[in-house]
N, C-alpha and C. Protein backbone atom coordinates (compact mmCIF):
# COMPACT_ATOMS: atom_id res chain seq x y z
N UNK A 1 0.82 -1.19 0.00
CA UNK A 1 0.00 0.00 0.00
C UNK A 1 0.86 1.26 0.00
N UNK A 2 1.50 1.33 0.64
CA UNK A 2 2.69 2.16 0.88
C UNK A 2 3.65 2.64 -0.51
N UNK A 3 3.55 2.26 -1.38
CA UNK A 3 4.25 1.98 -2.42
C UNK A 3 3.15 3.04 -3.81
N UNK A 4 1.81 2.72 -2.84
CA UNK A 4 1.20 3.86 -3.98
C UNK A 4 0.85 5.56 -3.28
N UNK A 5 1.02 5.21 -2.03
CA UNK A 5 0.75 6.92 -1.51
C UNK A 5 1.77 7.70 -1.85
N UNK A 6 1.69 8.67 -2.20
CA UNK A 6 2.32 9.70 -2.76
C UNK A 6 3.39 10.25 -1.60
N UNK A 7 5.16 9.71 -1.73
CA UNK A 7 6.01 9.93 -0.40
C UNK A 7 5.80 11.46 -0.41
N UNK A 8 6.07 11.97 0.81
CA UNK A 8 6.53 13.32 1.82
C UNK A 8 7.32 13.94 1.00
N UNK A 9 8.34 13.07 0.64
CA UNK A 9 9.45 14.13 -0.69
C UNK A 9 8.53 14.74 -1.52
N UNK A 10 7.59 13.70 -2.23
CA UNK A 10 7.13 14.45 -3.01
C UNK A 10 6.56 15.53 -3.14
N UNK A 11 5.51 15.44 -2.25
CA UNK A 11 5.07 16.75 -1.89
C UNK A 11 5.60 18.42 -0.84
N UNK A 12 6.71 18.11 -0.92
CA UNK A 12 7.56 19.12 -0.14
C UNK A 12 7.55 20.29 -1.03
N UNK A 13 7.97 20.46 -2.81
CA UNK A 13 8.35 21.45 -3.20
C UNK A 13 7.18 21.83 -3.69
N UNK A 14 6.27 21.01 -3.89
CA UNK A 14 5.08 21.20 -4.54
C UNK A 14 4.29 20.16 -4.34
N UNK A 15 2.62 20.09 -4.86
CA UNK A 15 1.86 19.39 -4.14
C UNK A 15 1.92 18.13 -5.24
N UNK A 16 2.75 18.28 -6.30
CA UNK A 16 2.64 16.73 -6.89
C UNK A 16 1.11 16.35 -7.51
N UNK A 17 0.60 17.38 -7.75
CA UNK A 17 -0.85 16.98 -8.63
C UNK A 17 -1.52 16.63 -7.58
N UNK A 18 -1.37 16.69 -6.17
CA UNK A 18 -2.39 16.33 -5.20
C UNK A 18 -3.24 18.00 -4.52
N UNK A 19 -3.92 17.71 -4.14
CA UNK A 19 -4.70 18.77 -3.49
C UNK A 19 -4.48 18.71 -1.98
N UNK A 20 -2.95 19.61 -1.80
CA UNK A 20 -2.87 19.66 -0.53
C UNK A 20 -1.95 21.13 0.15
N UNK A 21 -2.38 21.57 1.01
CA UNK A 21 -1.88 23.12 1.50
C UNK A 21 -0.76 23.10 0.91
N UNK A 22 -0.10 24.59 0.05
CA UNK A 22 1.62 24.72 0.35
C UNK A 22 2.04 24.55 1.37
N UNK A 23 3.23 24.35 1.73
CA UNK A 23 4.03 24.19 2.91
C UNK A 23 3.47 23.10 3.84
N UNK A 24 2.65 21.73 3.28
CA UNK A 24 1.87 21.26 4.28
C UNK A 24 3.11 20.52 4.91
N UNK A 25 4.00 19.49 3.73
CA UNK A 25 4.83 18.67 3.83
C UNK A 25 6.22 18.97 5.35
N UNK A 26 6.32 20.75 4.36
CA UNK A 26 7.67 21.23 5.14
C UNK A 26 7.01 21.58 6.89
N UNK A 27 5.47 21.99 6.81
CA UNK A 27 5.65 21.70 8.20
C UNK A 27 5.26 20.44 8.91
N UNK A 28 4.37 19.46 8.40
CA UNK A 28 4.88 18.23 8.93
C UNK A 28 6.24 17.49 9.17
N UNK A 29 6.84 17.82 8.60
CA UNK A 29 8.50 17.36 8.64
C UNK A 29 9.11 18.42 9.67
N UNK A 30 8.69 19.37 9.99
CA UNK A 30 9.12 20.07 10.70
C UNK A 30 8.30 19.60 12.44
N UNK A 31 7.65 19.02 12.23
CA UNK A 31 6.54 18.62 14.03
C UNK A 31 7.18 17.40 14.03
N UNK A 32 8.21 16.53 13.09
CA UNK A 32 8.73 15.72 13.77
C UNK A 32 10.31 16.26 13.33
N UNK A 33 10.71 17.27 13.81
CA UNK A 33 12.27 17.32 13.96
C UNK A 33 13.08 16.82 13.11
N UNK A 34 12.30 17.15 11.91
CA UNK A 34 13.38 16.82 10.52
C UNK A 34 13.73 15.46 10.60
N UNK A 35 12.83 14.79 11.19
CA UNK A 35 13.21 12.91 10.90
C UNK A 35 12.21 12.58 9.60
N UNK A 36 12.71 12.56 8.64
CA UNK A 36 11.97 12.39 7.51
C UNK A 36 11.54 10.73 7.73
N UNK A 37 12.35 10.06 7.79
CA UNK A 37 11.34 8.56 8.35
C UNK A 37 10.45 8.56 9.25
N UNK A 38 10.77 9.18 10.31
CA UNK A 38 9.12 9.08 11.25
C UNK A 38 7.97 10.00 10.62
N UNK A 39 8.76 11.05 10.04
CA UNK A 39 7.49 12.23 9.45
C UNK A 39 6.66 11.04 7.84
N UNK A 40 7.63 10.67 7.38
CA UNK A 40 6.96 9.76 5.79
C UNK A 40 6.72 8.74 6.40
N UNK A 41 7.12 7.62 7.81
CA UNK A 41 5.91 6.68 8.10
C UNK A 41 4.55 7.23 8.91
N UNK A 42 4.62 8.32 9.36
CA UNK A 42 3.68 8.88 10.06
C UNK A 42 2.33 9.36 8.68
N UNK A 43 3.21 9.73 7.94
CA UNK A 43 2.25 10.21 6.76
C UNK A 43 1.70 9.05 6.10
N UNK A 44 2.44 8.49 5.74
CA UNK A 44 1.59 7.07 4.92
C UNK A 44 0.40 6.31 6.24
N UNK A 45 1.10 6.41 7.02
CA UNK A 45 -0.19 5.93 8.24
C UNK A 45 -1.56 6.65 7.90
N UNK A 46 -1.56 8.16 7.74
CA UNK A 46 -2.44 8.56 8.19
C UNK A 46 -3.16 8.80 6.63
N UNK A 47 -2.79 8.35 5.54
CA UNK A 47 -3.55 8.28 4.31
C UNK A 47 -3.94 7.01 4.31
N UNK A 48 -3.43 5.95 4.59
CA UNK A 48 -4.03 4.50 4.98
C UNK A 48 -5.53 4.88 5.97
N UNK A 49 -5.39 5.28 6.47
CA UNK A 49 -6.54 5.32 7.46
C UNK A 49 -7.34 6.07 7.18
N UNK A 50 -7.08 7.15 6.43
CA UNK A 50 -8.05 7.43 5.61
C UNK A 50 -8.88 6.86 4.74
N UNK A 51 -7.96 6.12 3.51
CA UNK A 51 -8.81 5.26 2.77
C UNK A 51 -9.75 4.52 3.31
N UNK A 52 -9.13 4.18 4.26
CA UNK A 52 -10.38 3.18 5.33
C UNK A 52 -11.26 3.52 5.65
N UNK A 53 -11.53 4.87 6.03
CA UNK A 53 -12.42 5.33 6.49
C UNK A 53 -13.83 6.50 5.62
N UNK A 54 -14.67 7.21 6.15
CA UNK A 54 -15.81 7.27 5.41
C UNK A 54 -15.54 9.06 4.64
N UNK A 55 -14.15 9.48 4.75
CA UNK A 55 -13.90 9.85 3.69
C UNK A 55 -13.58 9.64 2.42
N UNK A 56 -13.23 8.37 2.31
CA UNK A 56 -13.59 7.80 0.95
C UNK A 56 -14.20 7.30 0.33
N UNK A 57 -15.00 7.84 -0.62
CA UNK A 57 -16.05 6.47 -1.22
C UNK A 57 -15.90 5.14 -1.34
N UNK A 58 -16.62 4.19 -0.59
CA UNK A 58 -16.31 2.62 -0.64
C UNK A 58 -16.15 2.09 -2.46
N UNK A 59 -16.36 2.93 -3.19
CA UNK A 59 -16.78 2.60 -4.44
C UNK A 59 -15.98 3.61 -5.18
N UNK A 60 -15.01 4.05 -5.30
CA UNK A 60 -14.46 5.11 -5.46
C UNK A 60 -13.16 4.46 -6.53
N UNK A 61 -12.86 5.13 -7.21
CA UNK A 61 -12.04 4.35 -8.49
C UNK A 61 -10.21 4.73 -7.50
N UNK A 62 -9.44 3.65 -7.68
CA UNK A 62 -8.20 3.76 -6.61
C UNK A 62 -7.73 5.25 -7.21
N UNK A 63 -7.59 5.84 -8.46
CA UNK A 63 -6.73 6.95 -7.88
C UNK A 63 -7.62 7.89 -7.36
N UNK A 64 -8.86 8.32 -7.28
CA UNK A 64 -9.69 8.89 -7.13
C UNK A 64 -9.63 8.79 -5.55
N UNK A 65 -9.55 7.54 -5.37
CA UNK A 65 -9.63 7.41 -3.68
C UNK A 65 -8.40 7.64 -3.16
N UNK A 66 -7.20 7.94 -3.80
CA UNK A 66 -6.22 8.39 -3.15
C UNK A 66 -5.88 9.42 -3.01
N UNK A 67 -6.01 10.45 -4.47
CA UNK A 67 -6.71 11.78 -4.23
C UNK A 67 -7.16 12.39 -2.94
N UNK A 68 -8.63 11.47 -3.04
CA UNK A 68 -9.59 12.05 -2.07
C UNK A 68 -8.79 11.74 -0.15
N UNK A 69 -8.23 10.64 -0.37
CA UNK A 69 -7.10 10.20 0.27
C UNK A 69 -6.51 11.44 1.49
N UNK A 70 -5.45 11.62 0.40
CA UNK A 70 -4.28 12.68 0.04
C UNK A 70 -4.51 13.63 0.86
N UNK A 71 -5.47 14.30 0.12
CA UNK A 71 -6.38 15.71 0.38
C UNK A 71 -6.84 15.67 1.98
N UNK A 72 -8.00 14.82 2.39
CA UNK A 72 -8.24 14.58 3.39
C UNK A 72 -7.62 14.40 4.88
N UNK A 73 -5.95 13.68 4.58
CA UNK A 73 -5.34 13.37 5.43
C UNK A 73 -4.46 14.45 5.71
N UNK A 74 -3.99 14.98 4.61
CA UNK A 74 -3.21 16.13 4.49
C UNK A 74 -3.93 17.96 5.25
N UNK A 75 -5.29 17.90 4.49
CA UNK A 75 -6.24 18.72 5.62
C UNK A 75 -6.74 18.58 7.27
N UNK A 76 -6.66 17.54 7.18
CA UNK A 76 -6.65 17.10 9.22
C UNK A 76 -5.34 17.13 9.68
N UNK A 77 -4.20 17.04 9.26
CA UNK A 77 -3.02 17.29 9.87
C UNK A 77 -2.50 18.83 9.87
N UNK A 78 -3.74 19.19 9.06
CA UNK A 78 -2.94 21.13 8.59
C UNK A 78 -3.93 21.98 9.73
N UNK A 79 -4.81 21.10 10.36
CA UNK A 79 -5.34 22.12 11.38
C UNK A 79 -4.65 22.61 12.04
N UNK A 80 -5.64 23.38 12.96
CA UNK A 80 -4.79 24.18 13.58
C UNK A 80 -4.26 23.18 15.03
N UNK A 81 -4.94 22.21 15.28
CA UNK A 81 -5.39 21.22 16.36
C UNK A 81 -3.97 20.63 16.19
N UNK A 82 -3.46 20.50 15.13
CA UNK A 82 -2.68 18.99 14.44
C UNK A 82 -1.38 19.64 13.95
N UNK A 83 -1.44 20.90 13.76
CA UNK A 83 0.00 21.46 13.24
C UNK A 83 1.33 21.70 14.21
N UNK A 84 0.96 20.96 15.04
CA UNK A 84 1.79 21.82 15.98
C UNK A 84 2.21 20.61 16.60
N UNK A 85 1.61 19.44 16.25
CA UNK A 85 1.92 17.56 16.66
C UNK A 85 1.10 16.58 16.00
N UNK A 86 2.06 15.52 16.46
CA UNK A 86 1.26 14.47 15.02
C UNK A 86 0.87 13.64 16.16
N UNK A 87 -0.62 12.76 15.59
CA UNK A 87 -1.30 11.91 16.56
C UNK A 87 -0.52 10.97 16.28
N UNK A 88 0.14 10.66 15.34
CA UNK A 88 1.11 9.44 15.41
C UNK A 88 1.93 9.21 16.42
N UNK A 89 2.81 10.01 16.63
CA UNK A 89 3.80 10.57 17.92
C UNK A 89 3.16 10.03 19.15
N UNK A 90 2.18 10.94 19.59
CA UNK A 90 1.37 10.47 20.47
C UNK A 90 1.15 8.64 20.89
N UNK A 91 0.40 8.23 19.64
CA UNK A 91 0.52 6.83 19.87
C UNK A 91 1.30 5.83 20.72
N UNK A 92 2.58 6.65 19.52
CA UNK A 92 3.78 5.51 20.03
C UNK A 92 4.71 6.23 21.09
N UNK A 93 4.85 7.20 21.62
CA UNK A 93 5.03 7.99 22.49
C UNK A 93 6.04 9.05 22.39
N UNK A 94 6.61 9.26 20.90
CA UNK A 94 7.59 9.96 20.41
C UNK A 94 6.99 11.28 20.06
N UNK A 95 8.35 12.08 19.71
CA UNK A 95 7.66 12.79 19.21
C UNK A 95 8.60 13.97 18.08
């Protein structure tokens, strides 16, 4: 699965054809202290769980749902709630 979400690099200089804030990438990479592995497994986590969930259409064509994906996961982490720490962190107790 991991292999089709769109990595953190990518979207750093630009959004990569996805629909997601400027600067979303550079400040997620920035709430985990420039560890680009915990910030890009933290990110693919949280577009996985998206798909899963009822922001995506159960019926939804795969890039469409990754898109919608993308967008979604990338907008709940850009709150204002979420910019400042990742629920991932939390989880596992890092941060």
């Amino acid at each position: 699965m991991s292999d089709l979400i769109p990595p953190l690099r990518d979207l750093f200089f630009t959004q990569g054809g996805y629909d997601v804030a400027r600067g979303f990438a550079k400040q997620f990479l920035a709430v985990h202290h420039n560890n680009w592995r915990r910030a890009e497994h933290h990110w693919e986590l949280a577009v996985a769980r998206t798909l899963n969930s009822t922001a995506v259409q159960a019926n939804a064509r795969p890039r469409k749902a990754m898109r919608r994906a993308v967008a979604a996961a990338s907008g709940y982490l850009s709150t204002d709630l979420m910019r400042e720490r990742c629920p991932f962190c939390r989880e596992a107790g890092t941060s």
